[in-house]
Protein backbone atom coordinates (compact mmCIF):
# COMPACT_ATOMS: atom_id res chain seq x y z
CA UNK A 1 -3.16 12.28 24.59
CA UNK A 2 -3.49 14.05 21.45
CA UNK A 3 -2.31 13.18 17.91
CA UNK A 4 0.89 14.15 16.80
CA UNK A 5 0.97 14.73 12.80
CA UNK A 6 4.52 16.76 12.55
CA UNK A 7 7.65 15.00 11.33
CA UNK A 8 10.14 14.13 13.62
CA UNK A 9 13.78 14.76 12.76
CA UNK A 10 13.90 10.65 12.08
CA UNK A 11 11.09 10.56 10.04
CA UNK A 12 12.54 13.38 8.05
CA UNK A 13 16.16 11.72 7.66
CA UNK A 14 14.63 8.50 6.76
CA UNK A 15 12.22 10.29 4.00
CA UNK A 16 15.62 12.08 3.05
CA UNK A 17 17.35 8.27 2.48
CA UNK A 18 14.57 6.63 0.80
CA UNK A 19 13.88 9.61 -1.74
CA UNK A 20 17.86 9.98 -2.55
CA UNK A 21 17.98 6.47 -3.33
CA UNK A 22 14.53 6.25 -5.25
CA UNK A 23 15.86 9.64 -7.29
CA UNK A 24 18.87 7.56 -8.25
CA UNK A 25 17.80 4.26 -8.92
CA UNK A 26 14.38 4.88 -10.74
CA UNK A 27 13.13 6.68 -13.27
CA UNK A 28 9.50 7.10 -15.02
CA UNK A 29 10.77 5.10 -17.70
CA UNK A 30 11.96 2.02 -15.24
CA UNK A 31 8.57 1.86 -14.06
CA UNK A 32 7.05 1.65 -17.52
CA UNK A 33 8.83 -1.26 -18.64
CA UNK A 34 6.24 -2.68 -16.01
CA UNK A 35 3.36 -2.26 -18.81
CA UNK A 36 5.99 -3.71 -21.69
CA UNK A 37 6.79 -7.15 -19.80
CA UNK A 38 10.04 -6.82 -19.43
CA UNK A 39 10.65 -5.70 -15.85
CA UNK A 40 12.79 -6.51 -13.10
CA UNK A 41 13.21 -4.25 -10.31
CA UNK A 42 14.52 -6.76 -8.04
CA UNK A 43 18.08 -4.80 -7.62
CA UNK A 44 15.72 -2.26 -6.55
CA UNK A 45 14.11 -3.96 -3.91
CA UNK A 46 17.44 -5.56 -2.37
CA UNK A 47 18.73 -1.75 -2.18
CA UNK A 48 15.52 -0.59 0.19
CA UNK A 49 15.08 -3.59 1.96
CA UNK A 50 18.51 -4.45 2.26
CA UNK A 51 20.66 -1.53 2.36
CA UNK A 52 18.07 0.87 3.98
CA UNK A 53 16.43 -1.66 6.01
CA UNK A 54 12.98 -1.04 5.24
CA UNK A 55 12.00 -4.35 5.36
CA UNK A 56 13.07 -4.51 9.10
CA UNK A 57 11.15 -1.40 10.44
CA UNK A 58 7.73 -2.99 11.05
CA UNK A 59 9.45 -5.90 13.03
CA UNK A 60 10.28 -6.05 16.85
CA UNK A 61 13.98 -6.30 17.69
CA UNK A 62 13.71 -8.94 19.43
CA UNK A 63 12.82 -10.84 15.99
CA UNK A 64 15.39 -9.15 14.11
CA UNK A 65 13.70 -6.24 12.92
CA UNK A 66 14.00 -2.23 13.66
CA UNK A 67 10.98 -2.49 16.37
CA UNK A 68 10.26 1.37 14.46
CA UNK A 69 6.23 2.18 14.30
CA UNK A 70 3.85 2.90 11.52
CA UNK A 71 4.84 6.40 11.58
CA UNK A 72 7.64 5.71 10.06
CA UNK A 73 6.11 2.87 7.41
CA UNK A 74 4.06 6.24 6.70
CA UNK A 75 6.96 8.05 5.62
CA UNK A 76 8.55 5.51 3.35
CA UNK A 77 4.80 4.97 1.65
CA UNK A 78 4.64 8.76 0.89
CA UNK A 79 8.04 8.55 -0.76
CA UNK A 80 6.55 5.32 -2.71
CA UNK A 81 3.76 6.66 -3.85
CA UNK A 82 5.19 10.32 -4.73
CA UNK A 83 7.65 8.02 -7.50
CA UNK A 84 4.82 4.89 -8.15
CA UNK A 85 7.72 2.84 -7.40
CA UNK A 86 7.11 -0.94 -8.31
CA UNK A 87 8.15 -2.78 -5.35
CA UNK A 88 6.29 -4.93 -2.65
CA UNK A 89 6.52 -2.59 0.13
CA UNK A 90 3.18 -2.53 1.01
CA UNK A 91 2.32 -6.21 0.38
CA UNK A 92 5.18 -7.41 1.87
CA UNK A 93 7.10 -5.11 4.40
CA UNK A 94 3.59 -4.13 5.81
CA UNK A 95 1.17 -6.37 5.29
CA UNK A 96 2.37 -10.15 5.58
CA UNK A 97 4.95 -8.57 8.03
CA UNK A 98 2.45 -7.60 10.38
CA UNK A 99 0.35 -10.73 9.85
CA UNK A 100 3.86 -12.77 10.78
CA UNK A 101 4.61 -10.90 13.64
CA UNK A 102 0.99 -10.54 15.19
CA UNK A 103 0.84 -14.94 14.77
CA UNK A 104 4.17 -14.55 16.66
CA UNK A 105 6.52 -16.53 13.65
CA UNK A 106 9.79 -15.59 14.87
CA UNK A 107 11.42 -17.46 11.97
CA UNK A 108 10.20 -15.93 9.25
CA UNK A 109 9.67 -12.73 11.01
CA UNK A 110 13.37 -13.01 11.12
CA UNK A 111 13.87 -13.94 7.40
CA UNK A 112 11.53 -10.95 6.37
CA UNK A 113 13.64 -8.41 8.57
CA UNK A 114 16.79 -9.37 6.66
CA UNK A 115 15.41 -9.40 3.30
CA UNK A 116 16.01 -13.50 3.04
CA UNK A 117 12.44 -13.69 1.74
CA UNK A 118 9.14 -11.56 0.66
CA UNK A 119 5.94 -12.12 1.66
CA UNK A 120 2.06 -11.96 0.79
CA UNK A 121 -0.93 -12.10 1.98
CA UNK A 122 -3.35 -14.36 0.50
CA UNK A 123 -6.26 -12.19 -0.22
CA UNK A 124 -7.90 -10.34 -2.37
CA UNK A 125 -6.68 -7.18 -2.88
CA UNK A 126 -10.16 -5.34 -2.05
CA UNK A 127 -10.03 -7.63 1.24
CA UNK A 128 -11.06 -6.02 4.16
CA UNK A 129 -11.59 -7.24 8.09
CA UNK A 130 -15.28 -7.00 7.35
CA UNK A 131 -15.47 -8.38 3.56
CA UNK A 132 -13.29 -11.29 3.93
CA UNK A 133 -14.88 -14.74 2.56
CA UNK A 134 -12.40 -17.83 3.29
CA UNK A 135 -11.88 -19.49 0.07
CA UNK A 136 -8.82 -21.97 0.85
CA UNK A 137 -9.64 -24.62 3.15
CA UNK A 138 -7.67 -27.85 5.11
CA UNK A 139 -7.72 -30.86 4.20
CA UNK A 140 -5.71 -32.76 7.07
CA UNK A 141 -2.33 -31.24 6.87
CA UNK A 142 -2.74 -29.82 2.85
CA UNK A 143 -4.63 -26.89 1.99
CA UNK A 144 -7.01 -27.00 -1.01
CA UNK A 145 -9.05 -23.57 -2.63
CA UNK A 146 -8.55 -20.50 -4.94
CA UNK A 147 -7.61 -17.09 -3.92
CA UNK A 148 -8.01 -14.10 -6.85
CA UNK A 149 -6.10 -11.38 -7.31
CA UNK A 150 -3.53 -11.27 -4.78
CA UNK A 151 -1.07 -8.05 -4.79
CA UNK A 152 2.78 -8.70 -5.46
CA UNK A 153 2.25 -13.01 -5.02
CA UNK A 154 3.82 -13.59 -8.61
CA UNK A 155 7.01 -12.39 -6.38
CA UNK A 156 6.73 -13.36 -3.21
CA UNK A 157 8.84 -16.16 -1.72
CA UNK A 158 6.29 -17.13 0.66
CA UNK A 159 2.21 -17.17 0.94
CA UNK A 160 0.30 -16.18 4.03
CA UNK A 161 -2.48 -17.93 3.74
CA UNK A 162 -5.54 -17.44 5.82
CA UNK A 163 -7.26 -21.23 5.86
CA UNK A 164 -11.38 -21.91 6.80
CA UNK A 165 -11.37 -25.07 9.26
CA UNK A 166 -13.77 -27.25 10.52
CA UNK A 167 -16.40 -25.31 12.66
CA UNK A 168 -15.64 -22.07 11.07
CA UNK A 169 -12.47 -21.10 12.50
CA UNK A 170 -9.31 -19.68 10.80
CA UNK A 171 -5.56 -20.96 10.91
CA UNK A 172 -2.77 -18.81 9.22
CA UNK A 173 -0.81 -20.65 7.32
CA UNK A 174 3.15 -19.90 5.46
CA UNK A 175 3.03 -21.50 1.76
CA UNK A 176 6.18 -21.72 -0.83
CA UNK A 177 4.43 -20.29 -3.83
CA UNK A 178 5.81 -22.78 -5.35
CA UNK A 179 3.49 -25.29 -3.48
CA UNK A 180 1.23 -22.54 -5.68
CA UNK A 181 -0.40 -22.40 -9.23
CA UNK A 182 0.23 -19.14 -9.90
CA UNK A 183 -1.75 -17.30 -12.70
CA UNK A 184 -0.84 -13.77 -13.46
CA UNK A 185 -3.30 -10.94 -13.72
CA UNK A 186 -3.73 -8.70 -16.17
CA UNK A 187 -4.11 -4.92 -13.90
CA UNK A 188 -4.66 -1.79 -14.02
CA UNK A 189 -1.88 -0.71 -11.99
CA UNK A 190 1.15 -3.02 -13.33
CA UNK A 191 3.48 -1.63 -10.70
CA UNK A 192 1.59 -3.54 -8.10
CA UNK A 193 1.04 -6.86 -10.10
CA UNK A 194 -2.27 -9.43 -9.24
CA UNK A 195 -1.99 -13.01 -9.43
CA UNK A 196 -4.75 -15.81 -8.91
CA UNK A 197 -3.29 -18.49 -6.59
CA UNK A 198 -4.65 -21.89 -7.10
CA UNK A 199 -4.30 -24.60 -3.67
CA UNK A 200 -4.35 -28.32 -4.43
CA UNK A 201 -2.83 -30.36 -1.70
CA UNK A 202 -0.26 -27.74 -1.03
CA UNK A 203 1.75 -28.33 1.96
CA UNK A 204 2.95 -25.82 4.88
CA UNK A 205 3.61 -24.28 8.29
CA UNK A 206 0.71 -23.71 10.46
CA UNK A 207 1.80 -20.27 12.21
CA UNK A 208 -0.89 -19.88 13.84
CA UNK A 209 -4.89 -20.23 14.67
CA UNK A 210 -8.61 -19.49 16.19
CA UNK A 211 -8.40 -16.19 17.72
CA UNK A 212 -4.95 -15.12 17.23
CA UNK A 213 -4.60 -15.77 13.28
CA UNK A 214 -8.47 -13.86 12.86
CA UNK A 215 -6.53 -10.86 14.90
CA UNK A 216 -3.08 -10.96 12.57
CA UNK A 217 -5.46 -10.93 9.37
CA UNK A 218 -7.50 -8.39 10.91
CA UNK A 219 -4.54 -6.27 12.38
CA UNK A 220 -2.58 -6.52 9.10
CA UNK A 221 -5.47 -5.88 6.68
CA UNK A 222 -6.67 -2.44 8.89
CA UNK A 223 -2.45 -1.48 8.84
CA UNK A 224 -2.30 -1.59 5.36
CA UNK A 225 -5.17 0.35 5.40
CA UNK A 226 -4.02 2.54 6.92
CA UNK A 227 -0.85 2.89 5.80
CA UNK A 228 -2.33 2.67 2.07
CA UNK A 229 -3.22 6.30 2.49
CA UNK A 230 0.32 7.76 2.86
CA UNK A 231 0.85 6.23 -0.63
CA UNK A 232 -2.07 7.55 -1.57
CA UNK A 233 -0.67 11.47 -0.12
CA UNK A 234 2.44 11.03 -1.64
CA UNK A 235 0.96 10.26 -4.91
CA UNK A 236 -1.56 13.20 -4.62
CA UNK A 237 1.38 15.47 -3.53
CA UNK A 238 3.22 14.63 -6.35
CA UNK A 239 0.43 15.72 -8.64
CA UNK A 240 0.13 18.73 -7.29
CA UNK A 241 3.52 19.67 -7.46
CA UNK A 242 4.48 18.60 -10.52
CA UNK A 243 1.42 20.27 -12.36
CA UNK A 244 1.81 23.34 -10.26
CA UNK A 245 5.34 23.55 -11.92
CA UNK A 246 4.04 23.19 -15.60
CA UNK A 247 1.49 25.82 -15.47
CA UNK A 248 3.62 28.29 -14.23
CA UNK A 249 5.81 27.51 -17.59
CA UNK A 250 3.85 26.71 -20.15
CA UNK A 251 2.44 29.88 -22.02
CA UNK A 252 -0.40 30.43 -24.24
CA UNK A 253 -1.62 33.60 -25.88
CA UNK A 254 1.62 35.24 -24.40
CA UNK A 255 1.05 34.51 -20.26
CA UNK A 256 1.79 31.26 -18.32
CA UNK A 257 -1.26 29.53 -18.11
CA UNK A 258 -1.24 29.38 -14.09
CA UNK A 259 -2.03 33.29 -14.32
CA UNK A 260 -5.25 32.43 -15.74
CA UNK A 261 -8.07 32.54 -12.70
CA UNK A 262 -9.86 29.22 -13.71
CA UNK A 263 -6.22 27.59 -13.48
CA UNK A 264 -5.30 29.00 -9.80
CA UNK A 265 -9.22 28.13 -8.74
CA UNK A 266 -8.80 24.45 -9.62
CA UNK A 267 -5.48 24.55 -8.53
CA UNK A 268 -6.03 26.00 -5.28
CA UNK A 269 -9.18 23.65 -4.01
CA UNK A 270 -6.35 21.08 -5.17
CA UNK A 271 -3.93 22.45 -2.41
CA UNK A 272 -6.75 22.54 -0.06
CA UNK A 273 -7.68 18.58 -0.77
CA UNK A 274 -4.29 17.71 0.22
CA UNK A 275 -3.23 19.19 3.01
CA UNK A 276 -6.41 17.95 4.34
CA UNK A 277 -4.82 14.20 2.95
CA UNK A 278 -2.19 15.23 5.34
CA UNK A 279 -3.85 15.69 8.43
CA UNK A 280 -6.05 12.78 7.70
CA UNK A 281 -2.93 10.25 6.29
CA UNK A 282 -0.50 11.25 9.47
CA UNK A 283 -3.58 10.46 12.25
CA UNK A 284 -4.35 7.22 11.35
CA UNK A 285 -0.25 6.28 10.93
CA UNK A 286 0.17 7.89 14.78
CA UNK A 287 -2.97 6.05 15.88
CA UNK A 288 -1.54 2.77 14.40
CA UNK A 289 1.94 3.43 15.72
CA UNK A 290 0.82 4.26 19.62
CA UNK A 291 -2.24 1.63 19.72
CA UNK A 292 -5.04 4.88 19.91
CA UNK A 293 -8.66 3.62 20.61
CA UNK A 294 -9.75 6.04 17.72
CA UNK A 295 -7.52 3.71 15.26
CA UNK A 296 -10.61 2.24 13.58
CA UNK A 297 -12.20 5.38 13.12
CA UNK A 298 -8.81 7.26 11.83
CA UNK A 299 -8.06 4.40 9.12
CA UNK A 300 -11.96 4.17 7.22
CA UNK A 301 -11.12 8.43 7.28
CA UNK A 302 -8.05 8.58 5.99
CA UNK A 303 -9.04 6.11 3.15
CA UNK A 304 -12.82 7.11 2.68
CA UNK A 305 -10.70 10.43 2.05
CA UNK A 306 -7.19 10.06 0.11
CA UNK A 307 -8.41 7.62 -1.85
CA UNK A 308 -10.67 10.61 -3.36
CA UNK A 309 -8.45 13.27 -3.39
CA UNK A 310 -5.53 11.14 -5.10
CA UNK A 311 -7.37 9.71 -8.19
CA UNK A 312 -9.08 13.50 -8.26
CA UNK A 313 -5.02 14.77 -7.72
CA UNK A 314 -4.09 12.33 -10.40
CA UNK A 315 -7.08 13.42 -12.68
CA UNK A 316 -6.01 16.94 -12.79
CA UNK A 317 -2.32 16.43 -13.17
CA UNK A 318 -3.56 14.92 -16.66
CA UNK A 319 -5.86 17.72 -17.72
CA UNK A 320 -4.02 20.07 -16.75
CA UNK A 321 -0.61 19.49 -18.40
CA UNK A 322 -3.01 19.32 -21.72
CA UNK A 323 -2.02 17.28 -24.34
CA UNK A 324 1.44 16.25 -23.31
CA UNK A 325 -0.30 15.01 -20.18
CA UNK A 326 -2.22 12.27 -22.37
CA UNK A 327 0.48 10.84 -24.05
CA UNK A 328 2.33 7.89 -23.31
CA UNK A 329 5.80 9.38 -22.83
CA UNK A 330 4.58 11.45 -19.87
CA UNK A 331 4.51 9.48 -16.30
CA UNK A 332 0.73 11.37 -15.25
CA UNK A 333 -1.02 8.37 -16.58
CA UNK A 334 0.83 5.93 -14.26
CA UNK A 335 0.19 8.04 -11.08
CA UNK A 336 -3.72 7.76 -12.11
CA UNK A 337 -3.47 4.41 -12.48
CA UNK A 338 -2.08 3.81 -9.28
CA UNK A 339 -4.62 6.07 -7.84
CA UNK A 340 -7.43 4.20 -9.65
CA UNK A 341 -6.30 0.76 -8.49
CA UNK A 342 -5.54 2.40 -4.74
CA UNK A 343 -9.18 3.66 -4.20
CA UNK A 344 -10.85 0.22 -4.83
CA UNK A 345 -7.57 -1.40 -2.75
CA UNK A 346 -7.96 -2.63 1.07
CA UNK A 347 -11.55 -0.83 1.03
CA UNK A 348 -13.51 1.24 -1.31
CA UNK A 349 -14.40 4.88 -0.13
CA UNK A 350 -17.97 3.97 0.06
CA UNK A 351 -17.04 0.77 2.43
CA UNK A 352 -14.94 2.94 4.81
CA UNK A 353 -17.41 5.81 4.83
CA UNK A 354 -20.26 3.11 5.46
CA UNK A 355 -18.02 1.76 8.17
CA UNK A 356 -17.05 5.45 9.64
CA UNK A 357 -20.64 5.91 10.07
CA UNK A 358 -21.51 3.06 12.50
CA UNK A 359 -18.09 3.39 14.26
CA UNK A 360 -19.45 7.30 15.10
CA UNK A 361 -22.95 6.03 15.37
CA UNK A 362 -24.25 7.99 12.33
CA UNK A 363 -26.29 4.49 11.23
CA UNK A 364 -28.75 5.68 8.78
């Protein structure tokens, strides 16, 4: 069965919700206060989670949740990225959730589905399925090690914590974090804020182990994946747009400056780059959502590819709006940010191009 990459009329209602609520509720100048200390976007949060039940879609019904697919994760991710809204969507909604509900939790699959708690995953933020080194280990029934920069944990209410044991297996465990030392980290992207989480003696709840907790790490870190690129498109599509806009109004030597032929080149390879993002983004979210056996190959594409095209996106947003582009006041320097801290998130290019080549066979 082939892919399908158009919208349905769901997909487009729910991208209608999301973006009237983000359009209301945040501005470029809520997500800066990220970078001055001071912000809380908790009330933020509780509205998507909560009132639009995003939190819920990645979760069966039977546990509480929407039972929707990652098509529709793809969606709200697009509308995420296209406003660099600071919220744990990713980290949370997608990632831990699908970690839960692969280790079959139904508990605290049910907690995350009604927004009673947020969760993490306890691993680096470059983690992938193929890069991941076990640094907490178990002690009896406490769990002892360090785990760096870990996405969204200063806010999480709960830890998934991926534990070495004896032999070389894994257990997943669920951790307070405030069983947790918790060290913030200075990022580049300060909408999507690291912490170092220090283990010593922490207690927990084993959810699960061996073979099934190796397959909810490895099925939540290649979903975020995954999923990472429709962030990635809506950022990139957001560039485009918004500089696309500008040069058509701002005039130099008496013309707009989009009328000048270097302008529409750049421009127009631009528009090329991302509709490409498209195609690319939408595959892997329908091969994740119907369980395709080309999923591995569509998730190291779509990152090896919007990854690229949304720091490049980002890049020209900035150099093309001139100098108002490189001043503070103006939000282009928090989409390249974002796009920066994206491209070496869940996967480098370089790992999921290396990784693209031995899943086609192109070994060199």
């Amino acid at each position: 069965m082939s892919a399908d990459l158009l919208y349905s009329d769901v997909e487009q209602s729910l991208r209608e919700s999301v973006r009237n609520l983000l359009g209301s509720r945040l501005t470029p100048a809520d997500v800066m206060t990220g970078y001055d200390g001071v912000a809380d976007h908790s009330a933020l949060w509780k509205a998507l989670a909560g009132d639009l039940g995003l939190a819920a879609l990645l979760i069966p019904e039977e546990f509480g949740g929407a039972g929707a697919s990652s098509r529709e994760a793809a969606v709200v991710l697009e509308e995420l990225g296209r406003t660099v809204a600071p919220v744990p969507y990713l980290s949370s909604a997608v990632i831990a959730t699908i970690a839960v509900v692969v280790a079959g939790n139904e508990s605290l699959a049910t907690e995350l589905a009604d927004d009673t708690k947020t969760a993490a995953l306890a691993v680096p933020l470059s983690a992938t399925g193929a890069n991941l080194e076990l640094s907490v280990s178990l002690d009896g029934e406490v769990l002892s090690g360090r785990v760096t920069s870990v996405a969204d944990a200063s806010t999480a209410d709960v830890l998934i914590v991926p534990v070495l044991v004896a032999g070389g297996g894994m257990e997943l465990w669920a951790v307070d974090r405030a069983a947790a030392t918790v060290d913030a980290v200075v990022s580049l992207d300060m909408t999507r804020p690291l912490a170092d989480l220090t283990f010593d003696g922490a207690s927990g709840v084993k959810l699960a182990s061996g073979d099934t907790a190796a397959k909810a790490v490895a099925k939540a870190l290649q979903t975020g994946a995954g999923l990472l690129a429709s962030g990635q498109l809506g950022l990139a599509q957001w560039c485009l747009d918004t500089t696309l806009a500008y040069v058509k109004e701002r005039h130099q030597f008496g013309r707009a400056i989009g009328s000048y032929q270097a302008i529409k080149h750049r421009l127009a390879d631009l528009w090329l780059e991302v509709g490409s993002a498209s195609s690319a983004a939408r595959y892997a979210a329908d091969c994740l959502a119907t369980g395709s056996e080309d999923t591995a190959v569509a998730v190291s594409l779509a990152q090896a590819y919007c990854s690229d095209v949304a720091v490049h996106a980002a890049e020209e947003a900035i150099q093309l709006h001139g100098g108002i582009g490189m001043t503070w006041e103006h939000p282009a320097h928090l989409y390249l940010k974002r796009a920066k801290a994206d491209q070496i998130a869940l996967g480098t290019p370089d790992h999921h191009r290396s990784r693209l080549a031995e899943l086609v066979d192109l070994r060199p």
